[in-house]
Protein backbone atom coordinates (compact mmCIF):
# COMPACT_ATOMS: atom_id res chain seq x y z
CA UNK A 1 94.39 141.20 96.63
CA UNK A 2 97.71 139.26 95.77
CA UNK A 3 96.79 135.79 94.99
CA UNK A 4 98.87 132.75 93.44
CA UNK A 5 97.68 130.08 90.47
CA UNK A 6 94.73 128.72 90.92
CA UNK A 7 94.20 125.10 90.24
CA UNK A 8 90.80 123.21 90.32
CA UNK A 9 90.00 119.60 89.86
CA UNK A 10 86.25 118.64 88.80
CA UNK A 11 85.18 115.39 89.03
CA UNK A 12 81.65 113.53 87.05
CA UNK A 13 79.88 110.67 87.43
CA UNK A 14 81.46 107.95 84.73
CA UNK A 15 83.58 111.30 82.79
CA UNK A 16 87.07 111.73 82.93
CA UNK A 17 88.46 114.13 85.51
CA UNK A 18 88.97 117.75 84.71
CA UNK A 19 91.43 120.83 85.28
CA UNK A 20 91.09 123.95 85.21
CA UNK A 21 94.12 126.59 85.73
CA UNK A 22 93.05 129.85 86.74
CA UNK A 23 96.29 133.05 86.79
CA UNK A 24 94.49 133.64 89.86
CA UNK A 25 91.56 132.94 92.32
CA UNK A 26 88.69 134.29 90.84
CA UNK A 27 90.62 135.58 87.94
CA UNK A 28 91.16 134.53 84.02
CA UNK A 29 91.14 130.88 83.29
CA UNK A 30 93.97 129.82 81.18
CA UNK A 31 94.32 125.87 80.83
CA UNK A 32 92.07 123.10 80.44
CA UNK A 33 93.33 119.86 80.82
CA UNK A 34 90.58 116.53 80.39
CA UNK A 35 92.23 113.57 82.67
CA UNK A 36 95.71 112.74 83.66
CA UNK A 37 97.20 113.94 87.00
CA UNK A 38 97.42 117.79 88.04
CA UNK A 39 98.64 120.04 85.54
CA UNK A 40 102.35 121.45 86.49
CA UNK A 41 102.56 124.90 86.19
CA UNK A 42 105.71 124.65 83.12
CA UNK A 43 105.98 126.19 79.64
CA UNK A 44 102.56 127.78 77.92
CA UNK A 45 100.63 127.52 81.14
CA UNK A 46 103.51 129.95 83.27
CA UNK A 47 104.00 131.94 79.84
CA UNK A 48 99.50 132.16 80.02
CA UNK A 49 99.63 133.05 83.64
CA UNK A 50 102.34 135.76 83.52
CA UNK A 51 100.54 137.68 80.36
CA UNK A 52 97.18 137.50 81.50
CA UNK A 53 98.76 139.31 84.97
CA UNK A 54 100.94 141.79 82.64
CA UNK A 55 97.29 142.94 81.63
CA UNK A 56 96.87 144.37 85.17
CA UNK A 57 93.81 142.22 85.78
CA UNK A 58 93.76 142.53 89.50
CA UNK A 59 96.21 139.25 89.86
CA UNK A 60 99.74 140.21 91.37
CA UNK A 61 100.94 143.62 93.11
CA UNK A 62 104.83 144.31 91.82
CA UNK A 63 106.93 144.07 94.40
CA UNK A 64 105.66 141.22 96.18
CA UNK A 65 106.92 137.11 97.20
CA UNK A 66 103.82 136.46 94.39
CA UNK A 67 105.67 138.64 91.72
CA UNK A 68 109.16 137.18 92.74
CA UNK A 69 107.97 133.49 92.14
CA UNK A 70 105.65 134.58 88.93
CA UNK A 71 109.14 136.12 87.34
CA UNK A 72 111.45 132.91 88.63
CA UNK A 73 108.59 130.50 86.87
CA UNK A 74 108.90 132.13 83.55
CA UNK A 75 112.83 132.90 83.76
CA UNK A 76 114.99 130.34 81.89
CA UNK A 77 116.69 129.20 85.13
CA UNK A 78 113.32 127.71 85.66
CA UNK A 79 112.89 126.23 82.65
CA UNK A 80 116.17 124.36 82.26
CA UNK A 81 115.27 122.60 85.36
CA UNK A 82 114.19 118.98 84.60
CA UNK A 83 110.48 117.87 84.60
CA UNK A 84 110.53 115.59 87.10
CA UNK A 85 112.35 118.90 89.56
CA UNK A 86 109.43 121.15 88.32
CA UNK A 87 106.82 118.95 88.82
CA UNK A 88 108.52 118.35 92.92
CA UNK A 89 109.01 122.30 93.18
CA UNK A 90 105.82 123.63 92.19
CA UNK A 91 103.73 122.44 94.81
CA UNK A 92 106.02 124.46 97.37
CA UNK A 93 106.18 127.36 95.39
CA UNK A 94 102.39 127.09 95.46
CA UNK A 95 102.78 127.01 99.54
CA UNK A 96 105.39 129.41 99.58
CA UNK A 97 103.22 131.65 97.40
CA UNK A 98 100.46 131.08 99.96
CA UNK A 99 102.80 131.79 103.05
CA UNK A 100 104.52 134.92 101.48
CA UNK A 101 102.92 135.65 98.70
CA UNK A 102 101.50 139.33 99.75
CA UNK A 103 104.85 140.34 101.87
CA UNK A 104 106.72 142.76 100.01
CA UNK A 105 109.93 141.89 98.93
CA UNK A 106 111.48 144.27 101.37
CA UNK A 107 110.86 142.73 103.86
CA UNK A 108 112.77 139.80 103.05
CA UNK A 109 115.78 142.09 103.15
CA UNK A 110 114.87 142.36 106.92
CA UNK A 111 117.55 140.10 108.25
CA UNK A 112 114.10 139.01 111.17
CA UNK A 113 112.78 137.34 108.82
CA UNK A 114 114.91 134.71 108.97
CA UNK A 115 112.75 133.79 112.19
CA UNK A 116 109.82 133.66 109.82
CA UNK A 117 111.14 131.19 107.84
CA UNK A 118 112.04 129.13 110.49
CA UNK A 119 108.89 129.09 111.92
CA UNK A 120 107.20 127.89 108.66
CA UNK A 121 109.63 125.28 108.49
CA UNK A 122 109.07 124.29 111.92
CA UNK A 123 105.45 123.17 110.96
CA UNK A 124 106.84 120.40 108.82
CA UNK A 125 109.11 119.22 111.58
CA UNK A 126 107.07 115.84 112.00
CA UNK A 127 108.00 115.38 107.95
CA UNK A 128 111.44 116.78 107.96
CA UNK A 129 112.31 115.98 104.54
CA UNK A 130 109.35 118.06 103.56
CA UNK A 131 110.51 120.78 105.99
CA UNK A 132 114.18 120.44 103.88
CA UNK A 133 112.66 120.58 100.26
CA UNK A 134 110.58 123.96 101.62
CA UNK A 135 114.07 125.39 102.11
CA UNK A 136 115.57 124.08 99.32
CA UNK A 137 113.52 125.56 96.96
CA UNK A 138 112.47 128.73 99.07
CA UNK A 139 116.44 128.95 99.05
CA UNK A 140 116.53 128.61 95.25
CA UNK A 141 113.67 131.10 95.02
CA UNK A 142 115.57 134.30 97.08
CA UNK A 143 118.90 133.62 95.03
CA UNK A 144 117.09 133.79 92.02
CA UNK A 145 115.66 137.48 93.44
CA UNK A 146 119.19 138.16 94.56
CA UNK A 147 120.64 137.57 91.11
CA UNK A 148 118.16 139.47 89.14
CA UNK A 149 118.85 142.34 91.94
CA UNK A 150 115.67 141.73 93.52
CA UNK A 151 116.66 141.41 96.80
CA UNK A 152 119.89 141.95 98.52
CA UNK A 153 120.53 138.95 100.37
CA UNK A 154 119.02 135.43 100.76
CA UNK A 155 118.35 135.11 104.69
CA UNK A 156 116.88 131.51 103.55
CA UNK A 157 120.65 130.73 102.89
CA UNK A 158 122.65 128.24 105.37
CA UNK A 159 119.57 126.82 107.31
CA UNK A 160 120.49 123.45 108.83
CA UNK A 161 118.76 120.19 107.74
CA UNK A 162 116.33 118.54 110.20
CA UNK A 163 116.44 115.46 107.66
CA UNK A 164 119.15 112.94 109.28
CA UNK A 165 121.02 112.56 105.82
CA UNK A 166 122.57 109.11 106.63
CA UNK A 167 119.93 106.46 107.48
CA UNK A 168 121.74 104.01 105.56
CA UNK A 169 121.02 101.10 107.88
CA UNK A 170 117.77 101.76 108.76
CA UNK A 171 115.64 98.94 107.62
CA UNK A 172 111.77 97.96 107.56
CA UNK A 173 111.31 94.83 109.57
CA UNK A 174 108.61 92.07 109.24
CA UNK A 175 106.72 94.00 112.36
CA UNK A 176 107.01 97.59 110.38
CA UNK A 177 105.37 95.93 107.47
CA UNK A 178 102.73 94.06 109.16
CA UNK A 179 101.79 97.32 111.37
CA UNK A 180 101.77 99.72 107.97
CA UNK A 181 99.98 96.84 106.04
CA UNK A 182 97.03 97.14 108.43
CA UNK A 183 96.50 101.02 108.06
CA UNK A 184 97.03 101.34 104.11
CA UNK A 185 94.99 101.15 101.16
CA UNK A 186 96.34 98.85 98.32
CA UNK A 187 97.62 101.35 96.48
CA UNK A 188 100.06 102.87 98.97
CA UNK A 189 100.77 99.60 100.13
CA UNK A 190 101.99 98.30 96.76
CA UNK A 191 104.10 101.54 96.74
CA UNK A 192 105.81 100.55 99.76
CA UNK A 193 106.33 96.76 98.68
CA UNK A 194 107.86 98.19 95.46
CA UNK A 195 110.28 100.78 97.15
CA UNK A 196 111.59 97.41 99.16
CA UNK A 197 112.07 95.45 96.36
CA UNK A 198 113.68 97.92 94.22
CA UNK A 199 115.59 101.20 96.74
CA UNK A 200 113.82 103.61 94.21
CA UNK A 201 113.88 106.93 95.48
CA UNK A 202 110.20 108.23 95.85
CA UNK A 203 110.43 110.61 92.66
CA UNK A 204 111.39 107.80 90.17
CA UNK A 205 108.81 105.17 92.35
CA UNK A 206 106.02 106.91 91.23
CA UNK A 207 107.28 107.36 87.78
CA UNK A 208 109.40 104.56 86.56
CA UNK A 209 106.88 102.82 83.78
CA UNK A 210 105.90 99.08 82.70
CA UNK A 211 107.99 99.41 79.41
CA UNK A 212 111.10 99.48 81.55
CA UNK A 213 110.86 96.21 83.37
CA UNK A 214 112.83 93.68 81.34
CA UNK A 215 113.50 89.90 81.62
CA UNK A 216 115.94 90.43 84.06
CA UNK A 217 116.12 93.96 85.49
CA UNK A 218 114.06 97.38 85.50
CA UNK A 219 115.69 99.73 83.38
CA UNK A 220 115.22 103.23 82.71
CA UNK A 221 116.05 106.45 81.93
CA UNK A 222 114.87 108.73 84.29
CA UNK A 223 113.84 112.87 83.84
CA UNK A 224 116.25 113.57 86.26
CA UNK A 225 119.81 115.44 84.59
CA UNK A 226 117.40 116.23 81.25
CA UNK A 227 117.21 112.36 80.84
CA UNK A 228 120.61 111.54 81.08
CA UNK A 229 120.15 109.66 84.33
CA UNK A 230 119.65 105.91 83.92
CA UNK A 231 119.10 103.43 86.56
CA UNK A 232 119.48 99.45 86.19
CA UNK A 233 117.81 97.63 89.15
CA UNK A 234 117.78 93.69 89.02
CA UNK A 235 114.60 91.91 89.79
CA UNK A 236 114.59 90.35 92.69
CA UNK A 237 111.52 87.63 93.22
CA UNK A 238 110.40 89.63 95.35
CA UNK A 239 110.01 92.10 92.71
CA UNK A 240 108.15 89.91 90.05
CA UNK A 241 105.25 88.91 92.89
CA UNK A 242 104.69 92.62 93.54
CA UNK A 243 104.43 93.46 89.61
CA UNK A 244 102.23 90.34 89.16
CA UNK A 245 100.15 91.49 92.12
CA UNK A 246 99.22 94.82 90.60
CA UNK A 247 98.41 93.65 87.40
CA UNK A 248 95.82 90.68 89.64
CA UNK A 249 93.91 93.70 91.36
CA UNK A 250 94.02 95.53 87.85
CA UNK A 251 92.90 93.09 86.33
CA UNK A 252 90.12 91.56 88.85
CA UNK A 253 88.80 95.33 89.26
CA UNK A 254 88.36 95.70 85.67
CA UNK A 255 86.65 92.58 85.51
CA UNK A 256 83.74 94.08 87.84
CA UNK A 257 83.07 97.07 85.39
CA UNK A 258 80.79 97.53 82.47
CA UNK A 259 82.86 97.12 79.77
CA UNK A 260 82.39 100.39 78.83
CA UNK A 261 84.41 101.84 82.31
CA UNK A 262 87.32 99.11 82.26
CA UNK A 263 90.48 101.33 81.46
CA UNK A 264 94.23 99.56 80.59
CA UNK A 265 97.20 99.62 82.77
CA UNK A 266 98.48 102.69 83.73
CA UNK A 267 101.87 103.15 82.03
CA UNK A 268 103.10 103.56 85.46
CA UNK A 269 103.38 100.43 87.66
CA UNK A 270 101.98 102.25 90.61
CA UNK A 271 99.35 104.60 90.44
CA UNK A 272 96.48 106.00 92.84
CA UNK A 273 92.82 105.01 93.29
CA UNK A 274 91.81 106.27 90.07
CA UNK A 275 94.37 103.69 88.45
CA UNK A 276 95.97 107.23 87.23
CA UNK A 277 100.19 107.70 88.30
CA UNK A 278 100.78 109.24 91.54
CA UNK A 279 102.52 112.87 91.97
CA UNK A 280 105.40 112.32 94.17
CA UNK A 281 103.19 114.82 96.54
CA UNK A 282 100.17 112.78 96.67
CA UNK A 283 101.90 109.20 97.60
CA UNK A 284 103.63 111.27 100.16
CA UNK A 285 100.77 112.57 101.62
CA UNK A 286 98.46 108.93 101.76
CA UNK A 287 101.74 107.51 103.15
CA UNK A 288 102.71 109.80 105.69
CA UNK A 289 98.75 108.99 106.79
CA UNK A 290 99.07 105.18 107.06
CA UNK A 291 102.67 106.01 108.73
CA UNK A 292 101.05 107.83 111.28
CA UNK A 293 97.64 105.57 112.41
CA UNK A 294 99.96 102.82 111.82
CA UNK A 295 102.67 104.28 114.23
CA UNK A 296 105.77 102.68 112.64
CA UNK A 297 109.01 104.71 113.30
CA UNK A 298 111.06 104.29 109.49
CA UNK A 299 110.53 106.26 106.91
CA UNK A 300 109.61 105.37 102.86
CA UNK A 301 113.67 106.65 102.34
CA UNK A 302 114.78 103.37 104.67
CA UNK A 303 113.67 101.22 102.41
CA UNK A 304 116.17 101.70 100.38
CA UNK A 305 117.89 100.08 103.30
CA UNK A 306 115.71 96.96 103.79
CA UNK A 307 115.93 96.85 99.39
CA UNK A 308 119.79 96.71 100.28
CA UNK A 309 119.29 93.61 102.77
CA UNK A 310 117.36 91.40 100.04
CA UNK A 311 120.16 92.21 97.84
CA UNK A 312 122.79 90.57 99.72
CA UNK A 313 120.05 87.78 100.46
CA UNK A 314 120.03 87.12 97.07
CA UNK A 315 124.12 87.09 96.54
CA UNK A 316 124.89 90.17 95.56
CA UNK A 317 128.43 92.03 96.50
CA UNK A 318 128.27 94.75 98.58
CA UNK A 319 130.12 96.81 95.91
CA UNK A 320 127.77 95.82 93.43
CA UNK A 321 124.51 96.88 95.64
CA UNK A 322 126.72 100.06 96.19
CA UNK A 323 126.77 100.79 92.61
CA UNK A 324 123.08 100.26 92.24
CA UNK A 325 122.04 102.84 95.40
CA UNK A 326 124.67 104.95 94.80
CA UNK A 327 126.18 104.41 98.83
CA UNK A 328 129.49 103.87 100.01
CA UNK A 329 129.97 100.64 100.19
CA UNK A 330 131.25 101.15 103.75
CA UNK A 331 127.35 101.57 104.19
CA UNK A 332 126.42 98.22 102.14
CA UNK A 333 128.97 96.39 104.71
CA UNK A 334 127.48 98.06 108.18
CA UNK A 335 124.08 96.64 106.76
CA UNK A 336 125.02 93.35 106.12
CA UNK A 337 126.59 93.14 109.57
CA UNK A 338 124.10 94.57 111.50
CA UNK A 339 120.84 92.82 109.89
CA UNK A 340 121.81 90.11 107.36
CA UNK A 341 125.50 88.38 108.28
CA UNK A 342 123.85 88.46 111.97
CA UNK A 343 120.80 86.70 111.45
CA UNK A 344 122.58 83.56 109.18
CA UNK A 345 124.93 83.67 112.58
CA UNK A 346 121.45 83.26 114.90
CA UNK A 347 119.84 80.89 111.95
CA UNK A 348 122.91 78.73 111.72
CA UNK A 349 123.46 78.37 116.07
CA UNK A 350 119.76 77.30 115.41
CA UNK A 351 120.15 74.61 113.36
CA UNK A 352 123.38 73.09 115.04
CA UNK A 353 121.09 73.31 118.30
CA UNK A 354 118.46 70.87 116.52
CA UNK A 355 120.98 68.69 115.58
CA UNK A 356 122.14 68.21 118.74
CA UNK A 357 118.82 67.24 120.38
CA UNK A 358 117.76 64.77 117.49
């Protein structure tokens, strides 16, 4: 029977978690990993999986979506791909793998199964930036099989975007974080309070460490572009309560434990129950949760938006908060016209009003 990687997690009482990567259900196990957050399937651990299924062990039939996706994770395409894009992408080639995985490759040269497709993608239509990074990297996937002759066409090719790319000045609101607040654990809350205070993108807010807040401004280089990507975000106040916040409930939880369980500071600033750092995956997931029994409408990307808002609060230019998101500033200006320039307008009317009646 085709099957994909197999990944299991094993907790014990008062131990550090363990992993275990198996090539297959049932089949050899070929990584051990003791703590840290689940293993991505990169380097010795696809080069493990691929020879211990070369030995005909019962793991992948040729010829099938499993064998397309065991080839395109040890090809060098895949490995000049950045850590942080590996560590997004496996988890879909996992689904994919568990979608597709035993249709032969022919019959993704069907031109019907295009309707297929759509109707996996369709089940993430509630989460439509999860439905677009399922194409994007089943996409990626069927051009790899095209270009090593694999296939003859890529029917994943050309599928429109449910994601609604430009939500520029879509902002959180007092209400939207009061609502959320109610219906999330600490953890994902502090996520959300960070994204606010900083427009991180969710990749880098799960990742960007404690050695790269300065004085004056987080700075880092991120995995993205092989490290060559650096961001420079200034801190807001905002920013300093919700890093002095974590490092209170850190601290205070610690201070419960036997000595012998306290653990430091995660070298990430946010990090899950476990104090260990979030996949981009996992904070997804608890969020999307709290999103939903909460029943708020915006999405972790628009606060990027509301991040944009405090900003100009706090005197920046709009070309200068364009620089540090990476918008148009034509963007910048629509958001400080809709939510900030109005509200000083209603604030100031306000205050003349009081006068007037003293």
């Amino acid at each position: 029977m085709v099957q994909g990687p197999h990944i299991v997690k094993k907790l014990r009482m008062g131990r550090p978690v363990r992993w275990y990567v198996y090539a297959w259900r049932g089949g050899p196990c070929v990584h051990k990993q003791v703590g840290g957050v689940r293993p991505s399937l990169t380097g010795e651990i696809i080069d493990a999986i691929a020879s211990a299924r070369s030995k005909g062990e019962g793991g992948i039939a040729d010829g099938t979506v499993s064998s397309l996706i065991v080839g395109y994770r040890s090809s060098p395409e895949w490995k000049r791909l950045a850590q942080t894009t590996q560590r997004g992408w496996s988890p879909w080639l996992d689904q994919i793998d568990g979608k597709f995985g035993r249709a032969p490759l022919a019959a993704f040269d069907d031109r019907r199964v295009r309707n297929d497709i759509l109707t996996w993608r369709d089940g993430y239509a509630d989460r439509p930036r999860s439905a677009d990074m399922a194409m994007q990297v089943l996409s990626r996937l069927l051009s790899w099989g095209v270009d090593r002759g694999r296939l003859a066409k890529n029917h994943a090719a050309g599928i429109d975007q449910l994601y609604e790319s430009n939500r520029a000045d879509i902002v959180w609101t007092e209400a939207d974080f009061a609502a959320f607040k109610l219906h999330a654990c600490d953890e994902v809350r502090e996520g959300v309070e960070l994204a606010a205070c900083t427009g991180l993108r969710r990749g880098d807010l799960v990742s960007v460490p404690w050695c790269a807040v300065g004085e004056h401004a987080i700075i880092w280089q991120t995995g993205k572009s092989r490290g060559r990507a650096r961001i420079v975000i200034p801190l807001l106040p905002e920013t300093r309560v919700v890093l002095d916040g974590i490092k209170a409930r850190h601290a205070l939880e610690m201070a419960t434990r036997p000595e012998g369980k306290r653990k430091p500071l995660p070298e990430t600033i946010l990090s899950n129950s476990m104090w260990r750092a979030w996949t981009p995956m996992g904070f997804s997931s608890r969020f999307h949760d709290a999103k939903k029994e909460s029943g708020v409408k915006v999405n972790l990307h628009d606060l990027r938006g509301t991040f944009a808002t405090r900003c100009m609060i706090a005197g920046l230019t709009d070309q200068e908060i364009a620089d540090i998101l990476g918008w148009n500033t034509k963007d910048v200006a629509i958001i400080r016209l809709k939510y900030v320039d109005q509200a000083r307008v209603v604030v100031a009317m306000a205050e003349r009003i009081s006068r007037g009646t003293k």
